[in-house]
PDB file of N, CA and C in Angstrom:
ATOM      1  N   UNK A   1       4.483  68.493 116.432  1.00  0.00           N
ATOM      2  CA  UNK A   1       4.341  67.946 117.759  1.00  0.00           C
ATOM      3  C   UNK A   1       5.444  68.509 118.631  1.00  0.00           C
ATOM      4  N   UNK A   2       4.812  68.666 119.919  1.00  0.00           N
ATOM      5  CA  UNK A   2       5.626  69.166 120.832  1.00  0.00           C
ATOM      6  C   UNK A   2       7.247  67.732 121.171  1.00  0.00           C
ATOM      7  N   UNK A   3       8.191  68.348 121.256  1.00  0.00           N
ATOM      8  CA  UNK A   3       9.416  67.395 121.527  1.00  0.00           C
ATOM      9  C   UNK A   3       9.857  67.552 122.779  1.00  0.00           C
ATOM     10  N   UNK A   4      10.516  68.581 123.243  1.00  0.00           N
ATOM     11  CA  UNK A   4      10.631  68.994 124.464  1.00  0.00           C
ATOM     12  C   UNK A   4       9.450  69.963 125.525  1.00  0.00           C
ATOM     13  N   UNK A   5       8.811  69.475 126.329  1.00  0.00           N
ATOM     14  CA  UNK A   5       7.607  70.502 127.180  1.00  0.00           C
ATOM     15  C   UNK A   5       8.569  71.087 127.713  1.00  0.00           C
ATOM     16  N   UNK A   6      10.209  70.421 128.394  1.00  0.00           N
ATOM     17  CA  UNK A   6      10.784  71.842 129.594  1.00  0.00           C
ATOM     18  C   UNK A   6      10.835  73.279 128.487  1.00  0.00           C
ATOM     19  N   UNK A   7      11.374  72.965 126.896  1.00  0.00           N
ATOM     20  CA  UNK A   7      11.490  74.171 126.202  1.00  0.00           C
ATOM     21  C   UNK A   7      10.345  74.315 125.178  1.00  0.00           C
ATOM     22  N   UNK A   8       9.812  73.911 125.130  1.00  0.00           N
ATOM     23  CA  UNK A   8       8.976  74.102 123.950  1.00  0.00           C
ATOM     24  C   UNK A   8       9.328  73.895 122.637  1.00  0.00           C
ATOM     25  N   UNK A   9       9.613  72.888 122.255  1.00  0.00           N
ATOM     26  CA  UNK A   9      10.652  72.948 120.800  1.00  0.00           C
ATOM     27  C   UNK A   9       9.503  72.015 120.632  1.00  0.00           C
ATOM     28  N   UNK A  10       9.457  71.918 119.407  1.00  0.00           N
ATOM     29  CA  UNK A  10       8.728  70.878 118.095  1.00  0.00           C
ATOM     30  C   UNK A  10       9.702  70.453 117.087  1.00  0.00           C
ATOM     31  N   UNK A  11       8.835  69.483 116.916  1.00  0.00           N
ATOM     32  CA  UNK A  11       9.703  68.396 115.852  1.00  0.00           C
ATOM     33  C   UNK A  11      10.479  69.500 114.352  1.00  0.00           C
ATOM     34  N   UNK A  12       9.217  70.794 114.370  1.00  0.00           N
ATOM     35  CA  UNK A  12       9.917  71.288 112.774  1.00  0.00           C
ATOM     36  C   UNK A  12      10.604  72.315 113.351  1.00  0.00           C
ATOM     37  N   UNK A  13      10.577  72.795 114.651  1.00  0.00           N
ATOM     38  CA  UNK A  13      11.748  73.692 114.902  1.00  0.00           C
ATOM     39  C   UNK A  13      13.072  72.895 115.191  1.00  0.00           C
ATOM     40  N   UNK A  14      13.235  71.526 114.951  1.00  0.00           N
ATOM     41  CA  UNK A  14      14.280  70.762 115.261  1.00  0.00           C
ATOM     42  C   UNK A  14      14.907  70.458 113.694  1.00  0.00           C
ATOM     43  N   UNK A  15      13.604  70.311 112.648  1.00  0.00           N
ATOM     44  CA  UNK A  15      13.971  69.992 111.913  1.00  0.00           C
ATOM     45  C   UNK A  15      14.779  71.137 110.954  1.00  0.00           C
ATOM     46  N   UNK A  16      13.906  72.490 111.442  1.00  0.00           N
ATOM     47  CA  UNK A  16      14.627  73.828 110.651  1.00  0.00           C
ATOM     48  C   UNK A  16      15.919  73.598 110.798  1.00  0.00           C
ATOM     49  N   UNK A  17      16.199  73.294 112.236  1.00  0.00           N
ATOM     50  CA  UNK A  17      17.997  73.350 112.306  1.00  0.00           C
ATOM     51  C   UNK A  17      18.592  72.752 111.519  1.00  0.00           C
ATOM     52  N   UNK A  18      18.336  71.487 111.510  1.00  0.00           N
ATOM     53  CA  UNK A  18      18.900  69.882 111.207  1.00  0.00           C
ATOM     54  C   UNK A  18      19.097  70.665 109.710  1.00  0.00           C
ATOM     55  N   UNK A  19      18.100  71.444 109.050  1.00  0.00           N
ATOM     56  CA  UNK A  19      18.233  72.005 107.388  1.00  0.00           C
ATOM     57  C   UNK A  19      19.108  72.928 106.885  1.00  0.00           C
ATOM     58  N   UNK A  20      19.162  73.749 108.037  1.00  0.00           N
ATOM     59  CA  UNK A  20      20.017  74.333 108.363  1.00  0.00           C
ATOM     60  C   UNK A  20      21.837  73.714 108.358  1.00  0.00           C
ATOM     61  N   UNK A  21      22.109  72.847 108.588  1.00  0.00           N
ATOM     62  CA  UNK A  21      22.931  72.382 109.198  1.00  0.00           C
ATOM     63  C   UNK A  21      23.157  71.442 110.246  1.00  0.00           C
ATOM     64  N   UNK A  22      23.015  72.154 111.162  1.00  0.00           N
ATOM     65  CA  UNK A  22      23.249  71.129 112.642  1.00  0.00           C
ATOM     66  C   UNK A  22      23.281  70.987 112.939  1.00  0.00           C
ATOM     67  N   UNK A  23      24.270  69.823 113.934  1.00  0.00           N
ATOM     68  CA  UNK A  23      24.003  68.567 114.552  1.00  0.00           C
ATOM     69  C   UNK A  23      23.128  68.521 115.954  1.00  0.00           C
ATOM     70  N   UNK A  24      22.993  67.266 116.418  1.00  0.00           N
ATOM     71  CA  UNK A  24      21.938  67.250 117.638  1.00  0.00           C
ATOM     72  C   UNK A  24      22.694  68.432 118.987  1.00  0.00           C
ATOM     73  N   UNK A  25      24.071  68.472 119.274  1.00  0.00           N
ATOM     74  CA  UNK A  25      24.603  68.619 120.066  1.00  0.00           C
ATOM     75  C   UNK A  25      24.791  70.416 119.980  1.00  0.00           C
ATOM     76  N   UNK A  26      24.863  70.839 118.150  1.00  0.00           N
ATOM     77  CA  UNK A  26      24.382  72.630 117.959  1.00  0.00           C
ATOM     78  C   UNK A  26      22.815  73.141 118.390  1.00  0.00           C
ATOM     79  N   UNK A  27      21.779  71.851 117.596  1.00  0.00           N
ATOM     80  CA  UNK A  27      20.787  72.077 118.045  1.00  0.00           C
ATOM     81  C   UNK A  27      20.568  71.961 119.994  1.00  0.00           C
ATOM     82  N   UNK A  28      20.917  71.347 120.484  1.00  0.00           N
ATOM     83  CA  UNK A  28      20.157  71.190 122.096  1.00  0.00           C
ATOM     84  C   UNK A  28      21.462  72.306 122.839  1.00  0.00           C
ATOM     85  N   UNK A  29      22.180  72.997 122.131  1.00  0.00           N
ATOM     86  CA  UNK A  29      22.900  74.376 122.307  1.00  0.00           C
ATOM     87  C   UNK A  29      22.462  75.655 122.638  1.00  0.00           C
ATOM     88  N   UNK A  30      21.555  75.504 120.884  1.00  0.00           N
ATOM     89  CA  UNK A  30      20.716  76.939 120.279  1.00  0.00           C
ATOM     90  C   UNK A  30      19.503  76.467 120.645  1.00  0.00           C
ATOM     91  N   UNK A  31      18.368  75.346 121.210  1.00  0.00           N
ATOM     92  CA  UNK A  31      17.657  75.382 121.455  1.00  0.00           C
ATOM     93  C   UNK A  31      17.196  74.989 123.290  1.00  0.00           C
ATOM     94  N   UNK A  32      18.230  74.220 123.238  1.00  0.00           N
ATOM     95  CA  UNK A  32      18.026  73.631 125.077  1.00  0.00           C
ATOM     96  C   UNK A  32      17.200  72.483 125.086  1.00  0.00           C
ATOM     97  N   UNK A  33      17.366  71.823 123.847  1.00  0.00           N
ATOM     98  CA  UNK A  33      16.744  70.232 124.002  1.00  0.00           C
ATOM     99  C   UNK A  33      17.371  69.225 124.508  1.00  0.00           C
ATOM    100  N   UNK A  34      16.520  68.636 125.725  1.00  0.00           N
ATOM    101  CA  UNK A  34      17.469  67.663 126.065  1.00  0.00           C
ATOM    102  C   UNK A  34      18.165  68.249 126.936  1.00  0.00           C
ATOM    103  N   UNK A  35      18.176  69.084 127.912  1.00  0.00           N
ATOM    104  CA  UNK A  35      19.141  69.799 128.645  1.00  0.00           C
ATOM    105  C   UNK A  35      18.476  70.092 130.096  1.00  0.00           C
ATOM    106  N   UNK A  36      17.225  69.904 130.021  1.00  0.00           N
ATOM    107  CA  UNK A  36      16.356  70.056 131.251  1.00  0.00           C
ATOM    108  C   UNK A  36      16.261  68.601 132.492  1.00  0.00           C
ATOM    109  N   UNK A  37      15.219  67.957 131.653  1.00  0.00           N
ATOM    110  CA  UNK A  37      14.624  67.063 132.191  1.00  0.00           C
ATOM    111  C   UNK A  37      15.300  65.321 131.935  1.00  0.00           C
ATOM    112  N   UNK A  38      15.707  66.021 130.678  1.00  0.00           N
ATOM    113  CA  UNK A  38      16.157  64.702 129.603  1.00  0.00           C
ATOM    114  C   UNK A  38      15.528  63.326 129.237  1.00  0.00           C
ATOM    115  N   UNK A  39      14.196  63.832 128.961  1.00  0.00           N
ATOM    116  CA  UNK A  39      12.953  63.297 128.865  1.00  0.00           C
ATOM    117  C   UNK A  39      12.782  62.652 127.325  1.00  0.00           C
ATOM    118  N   UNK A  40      13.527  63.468 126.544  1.00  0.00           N
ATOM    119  CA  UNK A  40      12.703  64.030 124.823  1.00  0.00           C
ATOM    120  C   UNK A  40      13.997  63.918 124.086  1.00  0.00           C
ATOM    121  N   UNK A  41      15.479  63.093 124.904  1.00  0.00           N
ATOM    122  CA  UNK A  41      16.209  63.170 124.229  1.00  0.00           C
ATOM    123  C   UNK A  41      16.614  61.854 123.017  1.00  0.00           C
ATOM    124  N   UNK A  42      15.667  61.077 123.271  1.00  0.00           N
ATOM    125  CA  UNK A  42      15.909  60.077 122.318  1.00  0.00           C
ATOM    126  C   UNK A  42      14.634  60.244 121.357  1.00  0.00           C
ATOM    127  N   UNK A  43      13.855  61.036 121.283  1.00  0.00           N
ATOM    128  CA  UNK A  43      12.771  61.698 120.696  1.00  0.00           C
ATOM    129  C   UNK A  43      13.153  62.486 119.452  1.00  0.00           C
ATOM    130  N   UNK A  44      14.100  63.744 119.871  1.00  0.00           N
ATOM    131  CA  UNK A  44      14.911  64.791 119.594  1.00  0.00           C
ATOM    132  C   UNK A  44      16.036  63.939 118.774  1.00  0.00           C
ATOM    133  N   UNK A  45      16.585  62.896 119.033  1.00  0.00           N
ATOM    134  CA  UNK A  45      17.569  62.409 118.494  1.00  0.00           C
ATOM    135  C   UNK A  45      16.931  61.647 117.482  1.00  0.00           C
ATOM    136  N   UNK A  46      15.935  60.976 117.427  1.00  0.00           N
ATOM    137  CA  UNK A  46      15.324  60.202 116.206  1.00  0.00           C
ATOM    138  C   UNK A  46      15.317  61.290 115.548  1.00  0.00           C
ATOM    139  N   UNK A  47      14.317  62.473 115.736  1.00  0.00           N
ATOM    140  CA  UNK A  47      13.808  63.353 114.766  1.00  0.00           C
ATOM    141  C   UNK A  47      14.879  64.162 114.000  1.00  0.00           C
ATOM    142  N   UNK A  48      16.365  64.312 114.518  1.00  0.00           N
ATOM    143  CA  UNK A  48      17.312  64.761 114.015  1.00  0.00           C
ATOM    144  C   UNK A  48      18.059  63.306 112.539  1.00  0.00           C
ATOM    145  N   UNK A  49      17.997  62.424 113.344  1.00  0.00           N
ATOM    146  CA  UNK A  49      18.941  61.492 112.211  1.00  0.00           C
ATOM    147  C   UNK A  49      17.426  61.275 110.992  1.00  0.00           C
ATOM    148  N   UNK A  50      16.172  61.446 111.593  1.00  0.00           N
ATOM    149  CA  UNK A  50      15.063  61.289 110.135  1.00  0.00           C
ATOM    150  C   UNK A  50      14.893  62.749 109.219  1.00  0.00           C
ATOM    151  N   UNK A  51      15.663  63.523 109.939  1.00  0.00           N
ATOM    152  CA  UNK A  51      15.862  65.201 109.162  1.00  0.00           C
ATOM    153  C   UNK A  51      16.931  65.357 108.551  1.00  0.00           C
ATOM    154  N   UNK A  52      17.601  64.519 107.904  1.00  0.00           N
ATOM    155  CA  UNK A  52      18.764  65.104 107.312  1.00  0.00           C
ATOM    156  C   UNK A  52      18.613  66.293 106.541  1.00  0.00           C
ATOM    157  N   UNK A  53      19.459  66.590 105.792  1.00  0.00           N
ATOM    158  CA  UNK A  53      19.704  67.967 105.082  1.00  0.00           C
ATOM    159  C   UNK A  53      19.059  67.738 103.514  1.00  0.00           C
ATOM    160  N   UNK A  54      19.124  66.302 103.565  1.00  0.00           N
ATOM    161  CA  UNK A  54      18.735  66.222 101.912  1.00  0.00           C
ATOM    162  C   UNK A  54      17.300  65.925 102.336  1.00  0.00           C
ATOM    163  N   UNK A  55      16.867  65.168 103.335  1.00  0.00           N
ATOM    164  CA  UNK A  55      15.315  64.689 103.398  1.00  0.00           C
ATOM    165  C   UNK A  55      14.447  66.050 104.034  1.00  0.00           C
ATOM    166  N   UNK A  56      12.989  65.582 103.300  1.00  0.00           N
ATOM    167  CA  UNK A  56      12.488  66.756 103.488  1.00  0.00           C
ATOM    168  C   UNK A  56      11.591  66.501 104.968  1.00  0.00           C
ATOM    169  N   UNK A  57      10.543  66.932 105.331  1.00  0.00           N
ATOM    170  CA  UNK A  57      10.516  67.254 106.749  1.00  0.00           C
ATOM    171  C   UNK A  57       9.304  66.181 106.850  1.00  0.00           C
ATOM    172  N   UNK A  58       8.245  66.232 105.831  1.00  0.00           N
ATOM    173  CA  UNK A  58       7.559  65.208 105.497  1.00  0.00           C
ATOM    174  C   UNK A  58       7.763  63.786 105.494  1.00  0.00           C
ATOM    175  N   UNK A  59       9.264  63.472 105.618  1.00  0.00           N
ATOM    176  CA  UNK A  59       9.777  62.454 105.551  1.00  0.00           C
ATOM    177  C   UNK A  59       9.706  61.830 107.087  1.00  0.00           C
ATOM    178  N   UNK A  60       9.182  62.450 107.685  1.00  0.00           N
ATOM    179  CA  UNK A  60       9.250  61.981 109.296  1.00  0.00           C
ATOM    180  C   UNK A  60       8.097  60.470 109.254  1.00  0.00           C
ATOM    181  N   UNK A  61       8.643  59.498 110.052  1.00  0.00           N
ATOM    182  CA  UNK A  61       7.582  58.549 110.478  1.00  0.00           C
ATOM    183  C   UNK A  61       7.261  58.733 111.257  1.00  0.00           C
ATOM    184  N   UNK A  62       5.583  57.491 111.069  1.00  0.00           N
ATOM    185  CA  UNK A  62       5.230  57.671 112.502  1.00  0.00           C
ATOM    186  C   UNK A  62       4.990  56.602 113.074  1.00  0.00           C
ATOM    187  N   UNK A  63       5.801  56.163 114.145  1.00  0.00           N
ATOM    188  CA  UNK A  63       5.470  55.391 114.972  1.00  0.00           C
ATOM    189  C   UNK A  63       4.512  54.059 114.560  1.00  0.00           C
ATOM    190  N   UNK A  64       4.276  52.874 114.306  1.00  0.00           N
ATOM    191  CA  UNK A  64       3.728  52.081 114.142  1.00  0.00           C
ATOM    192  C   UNK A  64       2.655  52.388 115.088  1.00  0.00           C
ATOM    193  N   UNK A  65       2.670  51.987 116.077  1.00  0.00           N
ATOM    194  CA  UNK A  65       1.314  51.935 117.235  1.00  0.00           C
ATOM    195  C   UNK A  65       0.146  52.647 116.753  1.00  0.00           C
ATOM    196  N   UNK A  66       0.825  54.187 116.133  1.00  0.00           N
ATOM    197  CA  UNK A  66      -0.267  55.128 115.876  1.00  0.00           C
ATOM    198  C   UNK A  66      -0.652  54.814 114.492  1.00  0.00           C
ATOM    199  N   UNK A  67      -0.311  54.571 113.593  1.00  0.00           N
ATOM    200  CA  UNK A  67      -0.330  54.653 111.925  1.00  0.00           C
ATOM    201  C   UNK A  67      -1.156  53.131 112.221  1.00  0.00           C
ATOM    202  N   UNK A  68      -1.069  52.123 113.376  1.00  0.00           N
ATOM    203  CA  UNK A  68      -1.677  50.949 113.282  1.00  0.00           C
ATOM    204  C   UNK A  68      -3.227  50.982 113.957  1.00  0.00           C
ATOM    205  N   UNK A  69      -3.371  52.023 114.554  1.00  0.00           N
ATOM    206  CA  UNK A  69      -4.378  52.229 115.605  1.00  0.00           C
ATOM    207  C   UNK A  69      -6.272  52.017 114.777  1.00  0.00           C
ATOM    208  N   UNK A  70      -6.771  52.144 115.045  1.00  0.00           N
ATOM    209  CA  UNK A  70      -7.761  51.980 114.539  1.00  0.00           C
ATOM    210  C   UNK A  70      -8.453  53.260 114.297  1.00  0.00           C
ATOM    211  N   UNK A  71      -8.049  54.282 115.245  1.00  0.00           N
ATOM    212  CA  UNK A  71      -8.716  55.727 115.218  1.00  0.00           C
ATOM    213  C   UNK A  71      -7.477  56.397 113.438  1.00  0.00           C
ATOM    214  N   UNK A  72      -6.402  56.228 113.520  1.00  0.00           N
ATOM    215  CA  UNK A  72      -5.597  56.517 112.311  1.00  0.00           C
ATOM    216  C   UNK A  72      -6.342  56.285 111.116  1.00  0.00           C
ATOM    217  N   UNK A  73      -6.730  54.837 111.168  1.00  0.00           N
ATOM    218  CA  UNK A  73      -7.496  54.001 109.771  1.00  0.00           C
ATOM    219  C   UNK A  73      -8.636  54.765 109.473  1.00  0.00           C
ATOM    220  N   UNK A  74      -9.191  54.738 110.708  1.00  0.00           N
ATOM    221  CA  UNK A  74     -10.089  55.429 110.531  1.00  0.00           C
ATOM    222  C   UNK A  74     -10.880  56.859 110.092  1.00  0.00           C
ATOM    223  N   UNK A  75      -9.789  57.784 110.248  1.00  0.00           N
ATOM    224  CA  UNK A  75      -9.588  59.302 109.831  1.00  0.00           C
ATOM    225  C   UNK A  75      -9.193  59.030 108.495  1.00  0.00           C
ATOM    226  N   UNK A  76      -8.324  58.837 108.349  1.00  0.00           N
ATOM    227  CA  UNK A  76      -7.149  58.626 106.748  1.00  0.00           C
ATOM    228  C   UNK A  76      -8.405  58.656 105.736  1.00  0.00           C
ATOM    229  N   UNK A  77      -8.212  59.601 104.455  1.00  0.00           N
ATOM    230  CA  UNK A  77      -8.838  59.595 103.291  1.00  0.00           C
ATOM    231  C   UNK A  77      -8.540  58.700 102.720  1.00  0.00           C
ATOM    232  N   UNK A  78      -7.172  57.895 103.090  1.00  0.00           N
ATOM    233  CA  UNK A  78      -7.197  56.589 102.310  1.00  0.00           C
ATOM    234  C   UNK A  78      -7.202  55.268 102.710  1.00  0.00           C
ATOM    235  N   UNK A  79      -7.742  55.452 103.918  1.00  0.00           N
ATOM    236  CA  UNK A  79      -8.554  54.070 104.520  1.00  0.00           C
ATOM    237  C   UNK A  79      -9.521  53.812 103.283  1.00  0.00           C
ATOM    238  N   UNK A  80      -9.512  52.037 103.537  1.00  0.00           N
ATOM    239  CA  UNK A  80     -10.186  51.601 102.581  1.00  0.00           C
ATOM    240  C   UNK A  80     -11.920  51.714 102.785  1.00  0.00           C
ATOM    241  N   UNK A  81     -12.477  51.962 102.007  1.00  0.00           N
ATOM    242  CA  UNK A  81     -14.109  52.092 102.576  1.00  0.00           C
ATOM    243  C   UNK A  81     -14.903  50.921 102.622  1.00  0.00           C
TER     244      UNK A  81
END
C-alpha cells in the first residue's frame, strides 16, 4: 500500500529500510516521508515501529475496521462457510 502519495513510498519500501537498519528519521531522509504534506506521518511511523529488524514484513496489521468489514470476511479463504 501506498504510504506517502507526495513521494510514492509503500509500506515495503519503508519496511526494506526499517530491515535494513533505520530509523524513521534515516528513512523520511533517504526517502522524503513525511516531509511534504505531512499527511502519512503517523502512518509511516506505525509501519516503522511494526517493522522491526527481527519482525518480518508479514507481521504488519491491519487495521480493525478493515479485517472487521464484511467485504474482508467475505473474500478470506478462511471465512467460515
Amino acid at each position: 500500500m501506498i504510504v506517502c502519495v507526495c513521494h510514492r513510498v509503500s509500506d515495503r519500501d519503508i519496511a526494506r529500510h526499517v530491515r535494513a537498519g533505520m530509523d524513521f528519521s534515516e528513512i523520511q531522509l533517504e526517502l522524503g516521508v513525511a516531509t511534504q504534506c505531512g499527511q502519512c506521518e503517523s502512518c509511516a511511523r506505525d509501519v516503522v515501529a511494526q517493522c522491526s529488524a527481527t519482525a518480518p514484513v508479514a507481521a504488519i496489521q491491519l487495521a480493525p475496521r478493515i479485517t472487521e468489514s464484511p467485504a474482508w470476511n467475505s473474500s478470506s479463504p478462511w471465512a467460515a462457510a
